[in-house]
PDB file of N, CA and C in Angstrom:
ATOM      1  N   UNK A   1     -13.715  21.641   4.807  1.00  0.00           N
ATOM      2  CA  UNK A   1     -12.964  20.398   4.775  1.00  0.00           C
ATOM      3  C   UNK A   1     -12.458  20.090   6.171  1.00  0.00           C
ATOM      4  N   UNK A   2     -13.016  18.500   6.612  1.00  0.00           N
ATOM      5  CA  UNK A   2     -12.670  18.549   7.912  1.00  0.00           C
ATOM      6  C   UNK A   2     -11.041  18.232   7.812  1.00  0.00           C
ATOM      7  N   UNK A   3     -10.291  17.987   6.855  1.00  0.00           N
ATOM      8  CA  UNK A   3      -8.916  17.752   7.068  1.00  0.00           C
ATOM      9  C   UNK A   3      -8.241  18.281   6.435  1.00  0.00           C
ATOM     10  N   UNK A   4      -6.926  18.515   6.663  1.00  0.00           N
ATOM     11  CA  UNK A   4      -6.041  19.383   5.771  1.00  0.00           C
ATOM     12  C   UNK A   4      -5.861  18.631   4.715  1.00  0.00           C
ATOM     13  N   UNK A   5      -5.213  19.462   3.314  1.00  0.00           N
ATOM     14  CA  UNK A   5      -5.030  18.751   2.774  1.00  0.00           C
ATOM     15  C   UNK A   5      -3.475  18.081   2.800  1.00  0.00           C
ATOM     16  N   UNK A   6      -2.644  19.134   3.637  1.00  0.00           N
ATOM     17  CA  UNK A   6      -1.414  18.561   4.092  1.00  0.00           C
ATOM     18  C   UNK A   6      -1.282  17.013   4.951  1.00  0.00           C
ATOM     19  N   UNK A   7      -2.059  17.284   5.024  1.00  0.00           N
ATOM     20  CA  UNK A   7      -1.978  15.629   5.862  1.00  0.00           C
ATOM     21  C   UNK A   7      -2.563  14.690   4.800  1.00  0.00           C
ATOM     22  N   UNK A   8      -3.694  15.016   4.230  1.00  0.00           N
ATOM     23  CA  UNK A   8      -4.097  14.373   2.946  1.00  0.00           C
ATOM     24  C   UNK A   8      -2.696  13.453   2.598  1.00  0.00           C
ATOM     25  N   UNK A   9      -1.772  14.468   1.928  1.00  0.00           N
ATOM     26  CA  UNK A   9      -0.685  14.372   1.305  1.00  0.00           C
ATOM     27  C   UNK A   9       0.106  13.259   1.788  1.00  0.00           C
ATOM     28  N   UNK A  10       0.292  13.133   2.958  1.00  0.00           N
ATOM     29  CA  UNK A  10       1.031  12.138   3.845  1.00  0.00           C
ATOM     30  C   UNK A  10       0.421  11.450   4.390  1.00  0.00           C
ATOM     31  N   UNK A  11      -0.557  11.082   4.535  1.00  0.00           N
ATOM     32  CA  UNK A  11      -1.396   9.746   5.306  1.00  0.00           C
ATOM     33  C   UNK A  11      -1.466   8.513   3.906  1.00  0.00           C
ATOM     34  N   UNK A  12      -1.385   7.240   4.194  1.00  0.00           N
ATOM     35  CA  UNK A  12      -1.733   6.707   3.633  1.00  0.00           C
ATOM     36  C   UNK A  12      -2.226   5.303   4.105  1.00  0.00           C
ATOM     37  N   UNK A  13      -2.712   4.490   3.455  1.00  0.00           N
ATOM     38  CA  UNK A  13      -3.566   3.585   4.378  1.00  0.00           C
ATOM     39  C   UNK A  13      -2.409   2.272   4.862  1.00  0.00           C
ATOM     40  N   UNK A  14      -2.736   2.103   6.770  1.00  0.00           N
ATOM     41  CA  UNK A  14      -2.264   1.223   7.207  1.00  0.00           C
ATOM     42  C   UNK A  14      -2.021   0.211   6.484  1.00  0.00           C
ATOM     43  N   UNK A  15      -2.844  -0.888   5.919  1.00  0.00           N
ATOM     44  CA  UNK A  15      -3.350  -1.702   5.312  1.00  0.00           C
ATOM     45  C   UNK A  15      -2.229  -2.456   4.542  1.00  0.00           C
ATOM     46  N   UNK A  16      -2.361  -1.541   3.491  1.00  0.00           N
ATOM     47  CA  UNK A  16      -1.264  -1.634   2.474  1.00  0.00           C
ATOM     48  C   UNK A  16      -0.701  -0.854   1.697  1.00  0.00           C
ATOM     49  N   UNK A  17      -0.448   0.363   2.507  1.00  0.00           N
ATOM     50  CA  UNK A  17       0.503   1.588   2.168  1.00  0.00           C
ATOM     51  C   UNK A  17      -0.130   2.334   0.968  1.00  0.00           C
ATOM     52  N   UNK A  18      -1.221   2.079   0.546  1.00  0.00           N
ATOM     53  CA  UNK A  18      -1.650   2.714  -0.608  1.00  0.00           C
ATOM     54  C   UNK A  18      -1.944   3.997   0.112  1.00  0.00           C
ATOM     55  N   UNK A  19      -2.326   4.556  -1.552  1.00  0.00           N
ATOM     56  CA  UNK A  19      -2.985   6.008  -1.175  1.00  0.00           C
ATOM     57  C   UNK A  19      -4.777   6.111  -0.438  1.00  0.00           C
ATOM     58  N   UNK A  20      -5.011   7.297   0.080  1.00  0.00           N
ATOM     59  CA  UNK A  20      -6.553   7.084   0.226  1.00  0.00           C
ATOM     60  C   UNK A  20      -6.549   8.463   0.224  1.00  0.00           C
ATOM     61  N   UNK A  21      -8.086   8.466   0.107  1.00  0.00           N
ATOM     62  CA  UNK A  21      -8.634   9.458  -0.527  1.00  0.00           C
ATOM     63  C   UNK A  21      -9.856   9.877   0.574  1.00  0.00           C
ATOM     64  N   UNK A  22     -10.253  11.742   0.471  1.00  0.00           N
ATOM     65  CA  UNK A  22     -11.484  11.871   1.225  1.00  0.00           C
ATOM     66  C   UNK A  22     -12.955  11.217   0.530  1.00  0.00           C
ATOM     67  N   UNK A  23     -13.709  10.618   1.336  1.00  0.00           N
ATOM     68  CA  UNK A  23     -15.125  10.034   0.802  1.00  0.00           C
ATOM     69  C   UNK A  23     -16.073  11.335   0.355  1.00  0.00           C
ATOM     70  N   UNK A  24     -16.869  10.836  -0.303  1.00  0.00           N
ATOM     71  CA  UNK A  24     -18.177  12.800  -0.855  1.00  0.00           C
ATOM     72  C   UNK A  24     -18.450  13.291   0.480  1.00  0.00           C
ATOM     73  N   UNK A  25     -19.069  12.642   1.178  1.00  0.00           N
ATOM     74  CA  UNK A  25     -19.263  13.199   3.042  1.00  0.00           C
ATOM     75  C   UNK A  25     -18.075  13.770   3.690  1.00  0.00           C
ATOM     76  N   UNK A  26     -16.913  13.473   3.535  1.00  0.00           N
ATOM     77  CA  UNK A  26     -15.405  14.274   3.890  1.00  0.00           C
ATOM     78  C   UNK A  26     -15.752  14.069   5.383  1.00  0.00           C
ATOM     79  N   UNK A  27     -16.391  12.951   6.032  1.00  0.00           N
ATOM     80  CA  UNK A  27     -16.565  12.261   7.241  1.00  0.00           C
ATOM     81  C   UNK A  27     -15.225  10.791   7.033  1.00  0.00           C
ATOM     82  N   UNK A  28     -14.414  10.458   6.183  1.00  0.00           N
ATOM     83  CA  UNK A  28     -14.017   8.843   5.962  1.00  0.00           C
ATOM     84  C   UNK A  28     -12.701   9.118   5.444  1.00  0.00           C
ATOM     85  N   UNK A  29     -11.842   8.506   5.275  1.00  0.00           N
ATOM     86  CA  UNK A  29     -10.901   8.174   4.405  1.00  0.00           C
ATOM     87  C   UNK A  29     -11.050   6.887   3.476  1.00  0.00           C
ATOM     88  N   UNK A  30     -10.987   6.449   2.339  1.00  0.00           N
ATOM     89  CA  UNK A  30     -10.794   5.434   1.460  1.00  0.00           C
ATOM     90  C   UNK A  30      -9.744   4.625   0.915  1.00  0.00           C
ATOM     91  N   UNK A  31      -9.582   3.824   1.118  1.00  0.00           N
ATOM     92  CA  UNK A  31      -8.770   3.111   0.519  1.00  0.00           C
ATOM     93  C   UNK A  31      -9.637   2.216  -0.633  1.00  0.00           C
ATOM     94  N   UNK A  32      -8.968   2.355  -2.074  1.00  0.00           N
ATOM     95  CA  UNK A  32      -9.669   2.047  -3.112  1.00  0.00           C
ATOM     96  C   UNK A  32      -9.494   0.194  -3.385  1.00  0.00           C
ATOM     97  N   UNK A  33      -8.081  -0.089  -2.824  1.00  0.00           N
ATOM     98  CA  UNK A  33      -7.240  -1.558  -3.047  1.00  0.00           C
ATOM     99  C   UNK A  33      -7.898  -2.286  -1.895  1.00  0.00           C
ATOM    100  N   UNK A  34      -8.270  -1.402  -0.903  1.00  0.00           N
ATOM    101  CA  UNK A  34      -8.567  -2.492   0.380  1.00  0.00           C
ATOM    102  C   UNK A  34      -9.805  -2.350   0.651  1.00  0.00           C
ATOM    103  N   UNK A  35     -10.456  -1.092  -0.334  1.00  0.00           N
ATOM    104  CA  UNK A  35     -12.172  -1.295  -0.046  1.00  0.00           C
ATOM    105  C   UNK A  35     -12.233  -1.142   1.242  1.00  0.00           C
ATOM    106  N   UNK A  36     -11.551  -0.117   2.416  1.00  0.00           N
ATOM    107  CA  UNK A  36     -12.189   0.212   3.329  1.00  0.00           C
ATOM    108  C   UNK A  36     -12.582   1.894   3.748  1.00  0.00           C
ATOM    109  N   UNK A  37     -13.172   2.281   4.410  1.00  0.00           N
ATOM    110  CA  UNK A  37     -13.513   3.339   4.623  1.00  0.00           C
ATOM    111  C   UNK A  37     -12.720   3.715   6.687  1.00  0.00           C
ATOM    112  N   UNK A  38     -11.779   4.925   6.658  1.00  0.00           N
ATOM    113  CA  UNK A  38     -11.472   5.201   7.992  1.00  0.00           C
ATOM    114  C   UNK A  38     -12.091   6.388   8.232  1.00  0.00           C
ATOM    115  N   UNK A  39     -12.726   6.443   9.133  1.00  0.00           N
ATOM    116  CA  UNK A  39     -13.803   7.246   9.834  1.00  0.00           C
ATOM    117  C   UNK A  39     -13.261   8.515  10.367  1.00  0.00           C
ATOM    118  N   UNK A  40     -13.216   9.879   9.761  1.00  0.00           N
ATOM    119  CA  UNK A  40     -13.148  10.659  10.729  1.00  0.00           C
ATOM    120  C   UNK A  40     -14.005  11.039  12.226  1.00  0.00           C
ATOM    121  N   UNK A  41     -13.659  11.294  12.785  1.00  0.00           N
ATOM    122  CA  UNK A  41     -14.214  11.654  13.885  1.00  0.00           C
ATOM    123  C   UNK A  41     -13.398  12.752  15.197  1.00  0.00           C
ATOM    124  N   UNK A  42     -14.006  13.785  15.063  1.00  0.00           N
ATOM    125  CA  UNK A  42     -13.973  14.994  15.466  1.00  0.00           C
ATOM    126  C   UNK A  42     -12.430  15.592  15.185  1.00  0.00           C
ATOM    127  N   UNK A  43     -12.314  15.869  13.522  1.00  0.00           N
ATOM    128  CA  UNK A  43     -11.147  16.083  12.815  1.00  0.00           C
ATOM    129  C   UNK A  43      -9.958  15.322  12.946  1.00  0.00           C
ATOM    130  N   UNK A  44     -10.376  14.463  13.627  1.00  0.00           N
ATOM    131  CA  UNK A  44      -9.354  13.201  13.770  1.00  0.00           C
ATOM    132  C   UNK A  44      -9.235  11.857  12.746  1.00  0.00           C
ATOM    133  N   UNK A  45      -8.485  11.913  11.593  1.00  0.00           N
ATOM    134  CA  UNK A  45      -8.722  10.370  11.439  1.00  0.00           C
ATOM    135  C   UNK A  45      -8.396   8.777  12.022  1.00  0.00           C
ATOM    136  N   UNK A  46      -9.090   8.095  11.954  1.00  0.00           N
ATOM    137  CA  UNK A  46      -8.926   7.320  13.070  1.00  0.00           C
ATOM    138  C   UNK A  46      -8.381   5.925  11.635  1.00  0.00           C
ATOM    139  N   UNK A  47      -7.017   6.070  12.285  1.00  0.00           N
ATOM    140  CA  UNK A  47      -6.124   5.023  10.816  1.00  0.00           C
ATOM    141  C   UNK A  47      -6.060   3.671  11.664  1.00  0.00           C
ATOM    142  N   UNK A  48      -7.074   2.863  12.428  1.00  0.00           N
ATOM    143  CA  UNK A  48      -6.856   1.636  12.906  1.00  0.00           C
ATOM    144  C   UNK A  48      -7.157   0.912  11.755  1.00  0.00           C
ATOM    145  N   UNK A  49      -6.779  -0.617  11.499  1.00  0.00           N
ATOM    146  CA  UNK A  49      -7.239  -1.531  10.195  1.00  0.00           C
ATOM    147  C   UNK A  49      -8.273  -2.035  11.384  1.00  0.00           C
ATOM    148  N   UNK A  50      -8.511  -2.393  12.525  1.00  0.00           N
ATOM    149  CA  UNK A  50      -9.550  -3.111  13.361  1.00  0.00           C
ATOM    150  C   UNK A  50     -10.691  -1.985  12.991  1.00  0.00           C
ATOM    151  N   UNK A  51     -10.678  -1.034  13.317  1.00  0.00           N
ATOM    152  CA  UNK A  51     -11.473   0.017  13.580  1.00  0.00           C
ATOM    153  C   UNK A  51     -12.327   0.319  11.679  1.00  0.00           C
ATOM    154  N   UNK A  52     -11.608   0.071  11.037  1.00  0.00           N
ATOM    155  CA  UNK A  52     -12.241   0.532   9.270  1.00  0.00           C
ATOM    156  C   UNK A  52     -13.367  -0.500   9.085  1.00  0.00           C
ATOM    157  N   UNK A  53     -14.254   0.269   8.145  1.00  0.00           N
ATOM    158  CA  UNK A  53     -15.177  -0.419   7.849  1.00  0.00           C
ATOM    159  C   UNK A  53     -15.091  -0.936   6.067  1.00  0.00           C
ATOM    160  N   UNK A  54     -15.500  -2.166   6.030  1.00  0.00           N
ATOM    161  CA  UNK A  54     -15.432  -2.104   5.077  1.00  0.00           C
ATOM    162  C   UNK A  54     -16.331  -1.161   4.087  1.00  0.00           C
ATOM    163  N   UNK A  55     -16.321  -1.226   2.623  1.00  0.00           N
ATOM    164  CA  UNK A  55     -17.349  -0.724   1.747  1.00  0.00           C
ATOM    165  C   UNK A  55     -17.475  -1.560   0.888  1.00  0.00           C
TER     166      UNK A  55
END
């Protein structure tokens, strides 16, 4: 697992404060309300709303 799950616990999406979740690849974060995906990259998640892609 590229992320803890402690941080799991406490991150939640810029967006609109919801929860998110790891994607099956455990490369992304999800947000289910805003339908976007935040990209890990090199155990970093990268929580920009410019930067997410949608899904």
């Amino acid at each position: 697992m590229t992320v803890k799950k402690e941080l799991l616990d406490i991150l939640a999406c810029p967006k609109c404060k919801g929860d998110i979740h790891l994607n099956e690849k455990e490369d992304g974060l999800i947000c289910d309300s805003c339908q976007l995906l935040y990209e890990i990259r090199d155990d970093i998640p990268i929580m920009l709303i410019d930067e997410a892609r949608p899904l």
